[in-house]
N, C-alpha and C. Protein backbone atom coordinates (compact mmCIF):
# COMPACT_ATOMS: atom_id res chain seq x y z
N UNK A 1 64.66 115.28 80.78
CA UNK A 1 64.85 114.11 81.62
C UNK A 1 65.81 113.13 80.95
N UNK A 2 66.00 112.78 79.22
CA UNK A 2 66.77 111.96 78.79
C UNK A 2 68.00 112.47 79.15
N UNK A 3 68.16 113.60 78.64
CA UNK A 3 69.50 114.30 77.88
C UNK A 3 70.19 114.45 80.29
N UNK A 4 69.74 114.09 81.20
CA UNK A 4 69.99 114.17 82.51
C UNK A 4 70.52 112.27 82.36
N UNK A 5 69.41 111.93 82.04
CA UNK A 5 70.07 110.21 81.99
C UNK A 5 71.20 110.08 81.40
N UNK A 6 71.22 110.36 79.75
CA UNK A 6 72.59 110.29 79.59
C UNK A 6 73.30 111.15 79.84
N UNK A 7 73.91 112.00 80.48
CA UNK A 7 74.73 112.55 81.33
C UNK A 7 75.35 111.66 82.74
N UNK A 8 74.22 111.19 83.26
CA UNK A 8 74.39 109.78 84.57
C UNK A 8 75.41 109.14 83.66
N UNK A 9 74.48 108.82 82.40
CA UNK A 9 75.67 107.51 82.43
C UNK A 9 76.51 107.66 81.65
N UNK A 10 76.52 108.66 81.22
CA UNK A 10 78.39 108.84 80.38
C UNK A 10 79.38 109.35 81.36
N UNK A 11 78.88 109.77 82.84
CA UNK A 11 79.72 110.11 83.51
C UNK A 11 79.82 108.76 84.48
N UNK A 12 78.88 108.09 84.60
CA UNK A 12 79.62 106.50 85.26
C UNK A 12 80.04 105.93 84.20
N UNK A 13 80.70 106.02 82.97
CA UNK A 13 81.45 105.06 81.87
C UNK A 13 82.32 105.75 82.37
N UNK A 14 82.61 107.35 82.12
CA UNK A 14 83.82 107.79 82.09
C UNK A 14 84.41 107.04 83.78
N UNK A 15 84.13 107.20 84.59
CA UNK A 15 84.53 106.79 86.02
C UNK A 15 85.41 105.47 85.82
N UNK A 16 84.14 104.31 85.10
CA UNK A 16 84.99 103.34 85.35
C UNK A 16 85.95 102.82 84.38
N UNK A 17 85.69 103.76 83.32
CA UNK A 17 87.01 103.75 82.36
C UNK A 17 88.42 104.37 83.28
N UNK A 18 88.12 104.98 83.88
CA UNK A 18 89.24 106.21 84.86
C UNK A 18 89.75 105.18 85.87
N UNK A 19 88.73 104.19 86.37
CA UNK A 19 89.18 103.44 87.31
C UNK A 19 89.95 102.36 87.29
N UNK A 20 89.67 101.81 86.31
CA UNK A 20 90.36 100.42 85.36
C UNK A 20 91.48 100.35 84.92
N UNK A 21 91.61 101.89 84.51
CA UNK A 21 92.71 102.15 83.71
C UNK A 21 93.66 102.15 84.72
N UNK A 22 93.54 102.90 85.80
CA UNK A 22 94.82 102.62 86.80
C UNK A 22 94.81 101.55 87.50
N UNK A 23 93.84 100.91 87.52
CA UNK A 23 94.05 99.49 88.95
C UNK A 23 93.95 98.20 88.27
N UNK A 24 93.71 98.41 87.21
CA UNK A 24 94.47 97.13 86.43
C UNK A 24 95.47 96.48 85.39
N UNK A 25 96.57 97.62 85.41
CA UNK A 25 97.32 98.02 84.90
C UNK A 25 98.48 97.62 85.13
N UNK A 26 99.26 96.56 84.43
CA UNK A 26 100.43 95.99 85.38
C UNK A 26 101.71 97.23 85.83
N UNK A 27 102.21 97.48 86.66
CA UNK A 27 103.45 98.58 86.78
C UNK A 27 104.78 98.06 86.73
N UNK A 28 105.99 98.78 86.58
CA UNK A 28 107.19 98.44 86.63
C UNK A 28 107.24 100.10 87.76
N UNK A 29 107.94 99.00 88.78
CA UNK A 29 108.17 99.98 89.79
C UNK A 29 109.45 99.96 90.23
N UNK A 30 110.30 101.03 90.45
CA UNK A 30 111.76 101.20 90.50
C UNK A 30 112.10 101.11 91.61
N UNK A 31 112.87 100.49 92.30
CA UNK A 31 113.06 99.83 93.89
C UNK A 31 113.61 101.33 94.57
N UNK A 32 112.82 101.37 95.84
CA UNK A 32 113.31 102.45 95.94
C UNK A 32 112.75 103.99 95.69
N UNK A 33 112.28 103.97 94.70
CA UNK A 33 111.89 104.96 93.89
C UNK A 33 112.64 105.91 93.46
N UNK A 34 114.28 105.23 93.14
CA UNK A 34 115.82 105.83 92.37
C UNK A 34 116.26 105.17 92.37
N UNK A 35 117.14 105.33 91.02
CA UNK A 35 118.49 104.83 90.51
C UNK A 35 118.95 104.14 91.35
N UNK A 36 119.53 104.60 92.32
CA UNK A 36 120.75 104.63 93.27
C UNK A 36 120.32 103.91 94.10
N UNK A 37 119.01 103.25 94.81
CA UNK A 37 118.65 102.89 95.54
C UNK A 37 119.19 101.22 96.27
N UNK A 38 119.29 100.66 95.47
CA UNK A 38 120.11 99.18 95.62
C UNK A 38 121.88 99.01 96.34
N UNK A 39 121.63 99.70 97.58
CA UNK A 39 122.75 99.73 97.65
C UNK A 39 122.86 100.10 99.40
N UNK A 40 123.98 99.86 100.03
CA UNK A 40 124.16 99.71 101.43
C UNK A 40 123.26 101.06 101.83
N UNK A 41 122.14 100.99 103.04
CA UNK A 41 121.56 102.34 103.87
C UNK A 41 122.47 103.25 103.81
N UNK A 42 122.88 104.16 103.94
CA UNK A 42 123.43 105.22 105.05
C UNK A 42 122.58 105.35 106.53
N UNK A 43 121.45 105.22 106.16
CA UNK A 43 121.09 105.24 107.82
C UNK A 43 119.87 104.56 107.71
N UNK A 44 118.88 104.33 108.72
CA UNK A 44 117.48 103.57 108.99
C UNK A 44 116.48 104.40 107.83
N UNK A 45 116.66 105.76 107.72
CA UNK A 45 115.46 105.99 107.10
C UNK A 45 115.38 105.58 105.68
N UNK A 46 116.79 105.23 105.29
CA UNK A 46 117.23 104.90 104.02
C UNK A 46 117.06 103.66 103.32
N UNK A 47 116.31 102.95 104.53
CA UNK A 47 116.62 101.83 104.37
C UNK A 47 115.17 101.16 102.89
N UNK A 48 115.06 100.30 102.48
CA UNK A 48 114.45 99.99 101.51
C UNK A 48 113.44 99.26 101.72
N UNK A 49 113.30 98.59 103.10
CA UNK A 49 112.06 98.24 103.41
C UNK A 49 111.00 98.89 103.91
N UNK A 50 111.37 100.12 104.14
CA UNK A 50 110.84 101.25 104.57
C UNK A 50 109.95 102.11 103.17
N UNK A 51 110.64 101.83 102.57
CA UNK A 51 109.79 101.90 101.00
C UNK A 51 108.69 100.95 100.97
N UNK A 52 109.43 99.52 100.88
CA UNK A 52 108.44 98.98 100.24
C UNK A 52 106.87 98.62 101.02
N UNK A 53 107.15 99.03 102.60
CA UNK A 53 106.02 99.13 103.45
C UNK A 53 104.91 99.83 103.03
N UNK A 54 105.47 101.35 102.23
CA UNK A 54 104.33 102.26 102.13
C UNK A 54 103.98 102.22 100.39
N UNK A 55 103.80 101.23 100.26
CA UNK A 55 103.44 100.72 98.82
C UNK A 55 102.96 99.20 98.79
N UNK A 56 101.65 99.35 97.78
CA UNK A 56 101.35 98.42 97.97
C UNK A 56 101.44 97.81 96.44
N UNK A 57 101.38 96.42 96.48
CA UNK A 57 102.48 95.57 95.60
C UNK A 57 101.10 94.21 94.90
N UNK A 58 100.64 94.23 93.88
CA UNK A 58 100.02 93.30 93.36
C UNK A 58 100.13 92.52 92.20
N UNK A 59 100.01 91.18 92.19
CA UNK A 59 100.31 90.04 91.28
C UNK A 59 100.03 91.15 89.48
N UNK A 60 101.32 90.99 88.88
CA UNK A 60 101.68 91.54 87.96
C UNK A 60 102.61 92.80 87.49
N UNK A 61 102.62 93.10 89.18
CA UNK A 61 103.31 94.27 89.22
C UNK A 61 105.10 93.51 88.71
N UNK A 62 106.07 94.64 88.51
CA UNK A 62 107.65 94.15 88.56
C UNK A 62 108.40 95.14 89.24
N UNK A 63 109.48 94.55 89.71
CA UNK A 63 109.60 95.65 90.46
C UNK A 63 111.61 95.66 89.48
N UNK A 64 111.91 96.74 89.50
CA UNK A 64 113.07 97.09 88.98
C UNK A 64 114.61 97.47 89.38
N UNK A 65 115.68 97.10 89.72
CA UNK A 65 116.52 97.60 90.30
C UNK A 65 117.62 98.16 89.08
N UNK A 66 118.18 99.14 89.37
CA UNK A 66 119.14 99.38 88.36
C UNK A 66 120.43 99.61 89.47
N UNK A 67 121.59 99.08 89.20
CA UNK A 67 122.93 99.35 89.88
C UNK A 67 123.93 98.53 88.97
N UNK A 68 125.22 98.77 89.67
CA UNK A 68 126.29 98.29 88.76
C UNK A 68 126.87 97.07 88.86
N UNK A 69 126.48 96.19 87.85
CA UNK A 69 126.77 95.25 87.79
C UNK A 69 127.68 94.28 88.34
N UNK A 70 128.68 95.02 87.72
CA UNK A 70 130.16 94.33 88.40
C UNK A 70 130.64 94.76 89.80
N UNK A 71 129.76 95.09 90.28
CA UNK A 71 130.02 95.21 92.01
C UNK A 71 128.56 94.85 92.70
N UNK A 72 127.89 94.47 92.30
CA UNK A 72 126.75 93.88 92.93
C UNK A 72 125.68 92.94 92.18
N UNK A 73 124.81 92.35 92.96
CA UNK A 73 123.68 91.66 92.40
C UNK A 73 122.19 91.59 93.10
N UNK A 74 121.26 91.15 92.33
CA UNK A 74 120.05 90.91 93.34
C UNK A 74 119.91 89.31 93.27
N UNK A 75 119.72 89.00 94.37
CA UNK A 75 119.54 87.52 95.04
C UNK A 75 117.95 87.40 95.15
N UNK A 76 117.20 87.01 95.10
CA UNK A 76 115.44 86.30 95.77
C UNK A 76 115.87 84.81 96.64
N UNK A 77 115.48 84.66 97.31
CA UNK A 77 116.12 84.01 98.36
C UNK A 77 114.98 83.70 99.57
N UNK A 78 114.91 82.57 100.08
CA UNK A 78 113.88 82.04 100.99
C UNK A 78 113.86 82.83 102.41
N UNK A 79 112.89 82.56 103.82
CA UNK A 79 112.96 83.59 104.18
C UNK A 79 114.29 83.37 105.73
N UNK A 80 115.00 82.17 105.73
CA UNK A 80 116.14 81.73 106.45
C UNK A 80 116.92 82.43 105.64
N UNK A 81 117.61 82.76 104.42
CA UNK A 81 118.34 82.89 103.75
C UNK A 81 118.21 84.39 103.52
N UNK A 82 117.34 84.87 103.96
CA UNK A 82 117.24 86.77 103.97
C UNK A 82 117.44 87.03 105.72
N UNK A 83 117.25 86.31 106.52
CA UNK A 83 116.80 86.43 107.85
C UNK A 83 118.86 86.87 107.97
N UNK A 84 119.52 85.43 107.72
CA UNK A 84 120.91 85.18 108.09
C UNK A 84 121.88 85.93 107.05
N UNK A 85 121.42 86.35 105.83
CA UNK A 85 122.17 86.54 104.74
C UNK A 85 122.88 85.54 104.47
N UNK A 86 122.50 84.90 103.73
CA UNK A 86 122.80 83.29 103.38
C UNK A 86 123.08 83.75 101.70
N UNK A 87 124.38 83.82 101.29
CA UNK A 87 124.18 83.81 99.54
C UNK A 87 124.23 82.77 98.81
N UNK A 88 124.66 81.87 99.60
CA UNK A 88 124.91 80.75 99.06
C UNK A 88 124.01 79.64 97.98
N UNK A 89 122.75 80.02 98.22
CA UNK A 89 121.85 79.29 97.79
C UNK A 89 120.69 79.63 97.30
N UNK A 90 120.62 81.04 96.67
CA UNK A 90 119.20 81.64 96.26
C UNK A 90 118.29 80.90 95.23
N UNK A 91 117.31 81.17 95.27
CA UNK A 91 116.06 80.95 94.47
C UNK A 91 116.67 81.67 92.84
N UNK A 92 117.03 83.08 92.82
CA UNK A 92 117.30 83.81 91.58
C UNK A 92 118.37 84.11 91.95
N UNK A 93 118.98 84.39 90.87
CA UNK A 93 120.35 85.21 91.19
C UNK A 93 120.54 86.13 89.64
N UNK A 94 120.58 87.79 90.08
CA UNK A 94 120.74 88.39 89.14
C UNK A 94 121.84 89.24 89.40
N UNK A 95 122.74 89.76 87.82
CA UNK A 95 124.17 90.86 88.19
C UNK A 95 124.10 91.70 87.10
N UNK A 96 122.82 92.00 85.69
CA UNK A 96 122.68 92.49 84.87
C UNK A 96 122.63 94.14 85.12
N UNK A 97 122.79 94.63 86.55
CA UNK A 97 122.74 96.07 86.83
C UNK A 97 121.49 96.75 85.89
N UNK A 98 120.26 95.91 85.42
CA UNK A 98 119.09 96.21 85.18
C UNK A 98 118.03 95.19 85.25
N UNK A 99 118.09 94.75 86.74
CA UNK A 99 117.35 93.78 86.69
C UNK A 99 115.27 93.80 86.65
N UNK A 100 114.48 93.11 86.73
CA UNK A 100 113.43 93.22 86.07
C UNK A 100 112.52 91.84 86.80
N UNK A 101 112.51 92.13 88.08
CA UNK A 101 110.95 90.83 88.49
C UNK A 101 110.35 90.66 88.77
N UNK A 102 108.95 89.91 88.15
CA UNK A 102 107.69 90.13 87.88
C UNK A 102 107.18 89.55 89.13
N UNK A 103 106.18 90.01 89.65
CA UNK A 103 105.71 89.46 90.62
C UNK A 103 104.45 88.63 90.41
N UNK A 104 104.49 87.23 90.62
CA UNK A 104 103.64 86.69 89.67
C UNK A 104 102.85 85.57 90.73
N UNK A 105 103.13 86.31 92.16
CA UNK A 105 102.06 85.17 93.45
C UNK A 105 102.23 86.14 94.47
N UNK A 106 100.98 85.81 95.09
CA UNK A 106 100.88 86.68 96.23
C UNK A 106 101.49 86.31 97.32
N UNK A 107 101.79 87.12 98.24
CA UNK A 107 103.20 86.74 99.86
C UNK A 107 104.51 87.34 99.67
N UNK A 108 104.97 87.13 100.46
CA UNK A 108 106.46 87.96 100.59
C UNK A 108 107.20 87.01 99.77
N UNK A 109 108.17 88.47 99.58
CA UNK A 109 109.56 87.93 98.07
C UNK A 109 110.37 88.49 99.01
N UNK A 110 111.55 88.02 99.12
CA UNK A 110 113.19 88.30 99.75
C UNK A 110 114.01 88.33 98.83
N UNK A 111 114.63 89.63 99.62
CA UNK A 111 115.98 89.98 98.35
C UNK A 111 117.14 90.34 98.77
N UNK A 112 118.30 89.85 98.83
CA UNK A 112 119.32 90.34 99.50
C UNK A 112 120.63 90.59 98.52
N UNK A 113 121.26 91.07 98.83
CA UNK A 113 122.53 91.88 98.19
C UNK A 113 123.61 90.70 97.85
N UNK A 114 123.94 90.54 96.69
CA UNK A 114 124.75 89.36 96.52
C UNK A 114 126.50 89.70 96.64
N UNK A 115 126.50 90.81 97.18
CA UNK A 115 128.08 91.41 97.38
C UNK A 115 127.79 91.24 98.69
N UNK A 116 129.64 90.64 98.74
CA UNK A 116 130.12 90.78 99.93
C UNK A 116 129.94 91.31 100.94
N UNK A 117 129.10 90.91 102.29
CA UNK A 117 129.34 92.28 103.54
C UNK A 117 127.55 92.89 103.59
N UNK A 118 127.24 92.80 102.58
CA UNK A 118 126.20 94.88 101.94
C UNK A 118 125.09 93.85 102.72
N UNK A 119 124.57 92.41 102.35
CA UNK A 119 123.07 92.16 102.98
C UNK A 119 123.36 92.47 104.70
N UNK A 120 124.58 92.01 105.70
CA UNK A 120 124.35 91.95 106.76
C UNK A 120 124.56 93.57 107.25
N UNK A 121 124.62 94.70 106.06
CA UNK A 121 124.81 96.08 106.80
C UNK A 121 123.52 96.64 106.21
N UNK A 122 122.97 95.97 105.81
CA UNK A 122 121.24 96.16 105.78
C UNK A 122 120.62 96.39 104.19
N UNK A 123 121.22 95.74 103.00
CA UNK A 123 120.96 96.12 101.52
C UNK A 123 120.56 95.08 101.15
N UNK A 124 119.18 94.95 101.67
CA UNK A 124 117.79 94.09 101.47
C UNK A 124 116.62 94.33 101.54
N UNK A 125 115.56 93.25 101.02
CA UNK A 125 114.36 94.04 100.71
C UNK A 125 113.34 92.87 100.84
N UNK A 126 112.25 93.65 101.48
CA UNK A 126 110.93 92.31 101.95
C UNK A 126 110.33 93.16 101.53
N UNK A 127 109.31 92.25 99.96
CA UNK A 127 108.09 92.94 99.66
C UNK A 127 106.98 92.03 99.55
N UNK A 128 105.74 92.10 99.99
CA UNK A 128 105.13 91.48 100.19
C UNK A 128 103.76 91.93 99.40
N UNK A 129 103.02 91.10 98.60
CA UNK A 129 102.51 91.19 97.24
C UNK A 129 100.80 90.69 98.07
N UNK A 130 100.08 91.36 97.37
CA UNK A 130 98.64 91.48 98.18
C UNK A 130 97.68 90.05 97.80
N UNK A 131 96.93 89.32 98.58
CA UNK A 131 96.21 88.46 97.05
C UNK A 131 95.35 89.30 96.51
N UNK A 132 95.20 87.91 95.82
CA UNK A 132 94.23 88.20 94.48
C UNK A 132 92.63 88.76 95.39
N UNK A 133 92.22 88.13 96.16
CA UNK A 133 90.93 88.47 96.52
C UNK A 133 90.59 89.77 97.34
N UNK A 134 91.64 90.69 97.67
CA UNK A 134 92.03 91.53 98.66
C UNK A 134 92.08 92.55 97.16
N UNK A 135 92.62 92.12 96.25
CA UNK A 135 92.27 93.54 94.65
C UNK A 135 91.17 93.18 94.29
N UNK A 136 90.60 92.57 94.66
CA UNK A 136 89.02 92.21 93.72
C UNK A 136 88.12 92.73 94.46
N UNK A 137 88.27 93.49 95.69
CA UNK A 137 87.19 94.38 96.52
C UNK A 137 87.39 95.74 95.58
N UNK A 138 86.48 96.40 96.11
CA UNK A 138 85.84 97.84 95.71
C UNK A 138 87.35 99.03 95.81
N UNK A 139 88.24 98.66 97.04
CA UNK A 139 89.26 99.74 96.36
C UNK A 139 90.43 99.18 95.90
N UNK A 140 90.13 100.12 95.52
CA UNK A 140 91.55 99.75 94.38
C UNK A 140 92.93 100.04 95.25
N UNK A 141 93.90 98.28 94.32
CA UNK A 141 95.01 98.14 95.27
C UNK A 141 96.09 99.18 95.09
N UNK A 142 96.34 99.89 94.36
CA UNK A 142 97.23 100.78 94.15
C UNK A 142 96.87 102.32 94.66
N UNK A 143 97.47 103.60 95.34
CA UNK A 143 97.08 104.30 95.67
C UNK A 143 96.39 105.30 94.13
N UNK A 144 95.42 105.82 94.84
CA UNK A 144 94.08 106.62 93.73
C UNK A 144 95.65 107.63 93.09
N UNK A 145 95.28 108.30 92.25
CA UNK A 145 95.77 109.43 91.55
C UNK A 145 95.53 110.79 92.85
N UNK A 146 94.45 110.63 93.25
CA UNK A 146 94.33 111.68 94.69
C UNK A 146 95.74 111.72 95.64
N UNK A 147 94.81 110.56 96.31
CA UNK A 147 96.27 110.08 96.83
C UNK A 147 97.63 110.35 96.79
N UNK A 148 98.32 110.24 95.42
CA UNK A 148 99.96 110.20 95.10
C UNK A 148 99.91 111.71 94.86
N UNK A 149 99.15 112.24 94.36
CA UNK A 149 99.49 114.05 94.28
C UNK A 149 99.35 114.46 96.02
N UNK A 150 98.37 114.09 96.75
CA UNK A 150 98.76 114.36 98.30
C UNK A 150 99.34 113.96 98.65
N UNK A 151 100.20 113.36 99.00
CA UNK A 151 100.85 112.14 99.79
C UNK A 151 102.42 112.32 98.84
N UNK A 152 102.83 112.43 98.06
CA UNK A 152 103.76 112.08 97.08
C UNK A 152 103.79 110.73 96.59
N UNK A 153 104.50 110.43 95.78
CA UNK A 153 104.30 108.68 95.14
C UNK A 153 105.45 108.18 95.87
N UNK A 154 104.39 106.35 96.37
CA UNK A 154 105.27 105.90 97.15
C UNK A 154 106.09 104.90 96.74
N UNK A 155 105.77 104.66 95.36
CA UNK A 155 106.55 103.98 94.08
C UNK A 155 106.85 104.87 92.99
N UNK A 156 108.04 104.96 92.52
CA UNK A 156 108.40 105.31 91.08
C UNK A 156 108.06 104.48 90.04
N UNK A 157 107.77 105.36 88.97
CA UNK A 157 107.51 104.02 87.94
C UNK A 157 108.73 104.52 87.06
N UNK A 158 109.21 103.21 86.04
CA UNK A 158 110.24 103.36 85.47
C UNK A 158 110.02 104.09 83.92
N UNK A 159 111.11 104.25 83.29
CA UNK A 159 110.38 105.28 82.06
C UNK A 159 109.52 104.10 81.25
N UNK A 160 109.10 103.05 81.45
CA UNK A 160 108.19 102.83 80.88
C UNK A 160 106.99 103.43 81.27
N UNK A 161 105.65 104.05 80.61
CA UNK A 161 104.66 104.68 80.97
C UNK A 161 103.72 104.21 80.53
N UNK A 162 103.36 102.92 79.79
CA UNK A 162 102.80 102.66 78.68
C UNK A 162 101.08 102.97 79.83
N UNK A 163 101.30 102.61 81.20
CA UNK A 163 99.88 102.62 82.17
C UNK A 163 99.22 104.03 81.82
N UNK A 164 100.54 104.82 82.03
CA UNK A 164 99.73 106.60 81.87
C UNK A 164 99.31 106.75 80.79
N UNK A 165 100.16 106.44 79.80
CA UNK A 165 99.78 106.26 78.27
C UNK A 165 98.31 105.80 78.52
N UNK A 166 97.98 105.00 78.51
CA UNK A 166 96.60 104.06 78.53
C UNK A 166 95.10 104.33 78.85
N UNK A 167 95.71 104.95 80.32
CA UNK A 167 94.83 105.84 81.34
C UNK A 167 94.54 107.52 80.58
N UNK A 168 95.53 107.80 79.79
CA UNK A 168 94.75 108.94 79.05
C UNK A 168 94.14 108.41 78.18
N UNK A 169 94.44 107.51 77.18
CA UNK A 169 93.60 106.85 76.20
C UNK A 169 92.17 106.41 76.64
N UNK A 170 92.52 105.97 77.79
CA UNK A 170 90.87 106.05 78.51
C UNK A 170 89.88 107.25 78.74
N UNK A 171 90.72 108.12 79.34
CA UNK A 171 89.77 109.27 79.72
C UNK A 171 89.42 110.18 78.31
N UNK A 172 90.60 110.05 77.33
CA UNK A 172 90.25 110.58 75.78
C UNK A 172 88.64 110.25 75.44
N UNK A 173 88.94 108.70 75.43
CA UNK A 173 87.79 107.88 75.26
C UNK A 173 86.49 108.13 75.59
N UNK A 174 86.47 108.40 77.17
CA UNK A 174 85.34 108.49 77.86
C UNK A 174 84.78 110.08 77.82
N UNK A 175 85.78 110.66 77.33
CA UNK A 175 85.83 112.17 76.99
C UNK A 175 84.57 112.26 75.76
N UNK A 176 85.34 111.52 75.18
CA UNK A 176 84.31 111.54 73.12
C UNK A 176 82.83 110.62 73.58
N UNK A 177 82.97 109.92 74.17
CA UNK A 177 81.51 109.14 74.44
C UNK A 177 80.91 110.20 75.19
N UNK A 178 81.38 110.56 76.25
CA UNK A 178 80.12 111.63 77.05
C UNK A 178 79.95 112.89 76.03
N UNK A 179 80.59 113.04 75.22
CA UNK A 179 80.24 114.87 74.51
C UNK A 179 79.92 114.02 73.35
N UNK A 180 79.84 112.77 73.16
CA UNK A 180 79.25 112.22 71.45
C UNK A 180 77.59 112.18 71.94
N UNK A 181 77.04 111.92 72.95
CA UNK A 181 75.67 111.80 73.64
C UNK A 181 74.82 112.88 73.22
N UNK A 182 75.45 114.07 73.70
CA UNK A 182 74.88 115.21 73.43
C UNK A 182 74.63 115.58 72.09
């Protein structure tokens, strides 16, 4: 009857070590989910808000663009100023062709193309960041590990990994506690 108890509960540690590890984990997520992505559609399906719809986006996350500098930028920009393509007056203005921003409040962020022409032929992006009280329910805001192996991943993460890193360090963990019981 013990040696059944602890089994219960080294396998609910391991769980919520498994669970933690991915859903509270800040991400760097690559716009797009490629390189190349920051840059005029070729067509509707291409488009980047179409990404960021089927992903969901929470306070800490960053999201990443990589493109070339000297021919483009990322703008954050109010939501008149994404609506009209307005460059004139953004909130941020980045041209580092590795840009890097943190999402650090919940609601929609606007982003439009700081080259010439590219925001009004559609090389922009509405992402909209979950609150806080909407991750503090029972599922978790990021899709499960189930999930992204069915479905494919609807965010890239960038070669930083330090989350996966972590999330095995967890299950290592919860690995040696349930077989240290026995």
């Amino acid at each position: 009857m013990a040696s059944s108890s602890s089994t219960i509960l080294a396998g609910s540690c391991l769980l919520c070590f498994f669970f933690f590890s991915f859903s509270e984990a800040d991400r760097d997520l690559l716009v797009g989910g490629k390189p190349d992505s920051w840059q005029i559609p070729s067509s509707k399906s291409d488009h980047l808000n179409n990404w960021s719809q089927k992903a969901r986006f929470v306070i800490g996350d960053s999201l990443v663009w990589n493109y070339d500098g000297t021919k483009d930028s990322v703008l954050l920009v109010n939501k008149k100023d994404y609506v009209t393509c307005n460059t004139s007056s953004p909130i941020e203005a980045h041209n580092d062709g590795n840009t890097k921003i943190k999402l650090d409040h919940s609601g929609p962020y606007y982003f439009i193309s700081g080259a010439q022409g590219h925001c009004e032929k559609g090389q922009k992006l509405l992402v909209v960041v979950i609150s806080e009280r909407h991750t503090r329910k029972f599922i978790s805001p990021a899709p499960s590990p189930a999930e992204e192996f069915l479905q494919g991943p609807a965010v890239a993460p960038t070669s930083s990994a330090s989350g996966f890193k972590g999330s095995l360090f967890m299950v290592a963990l919860g690995a040696v506690l349930f077989w240290g019981l026995f």
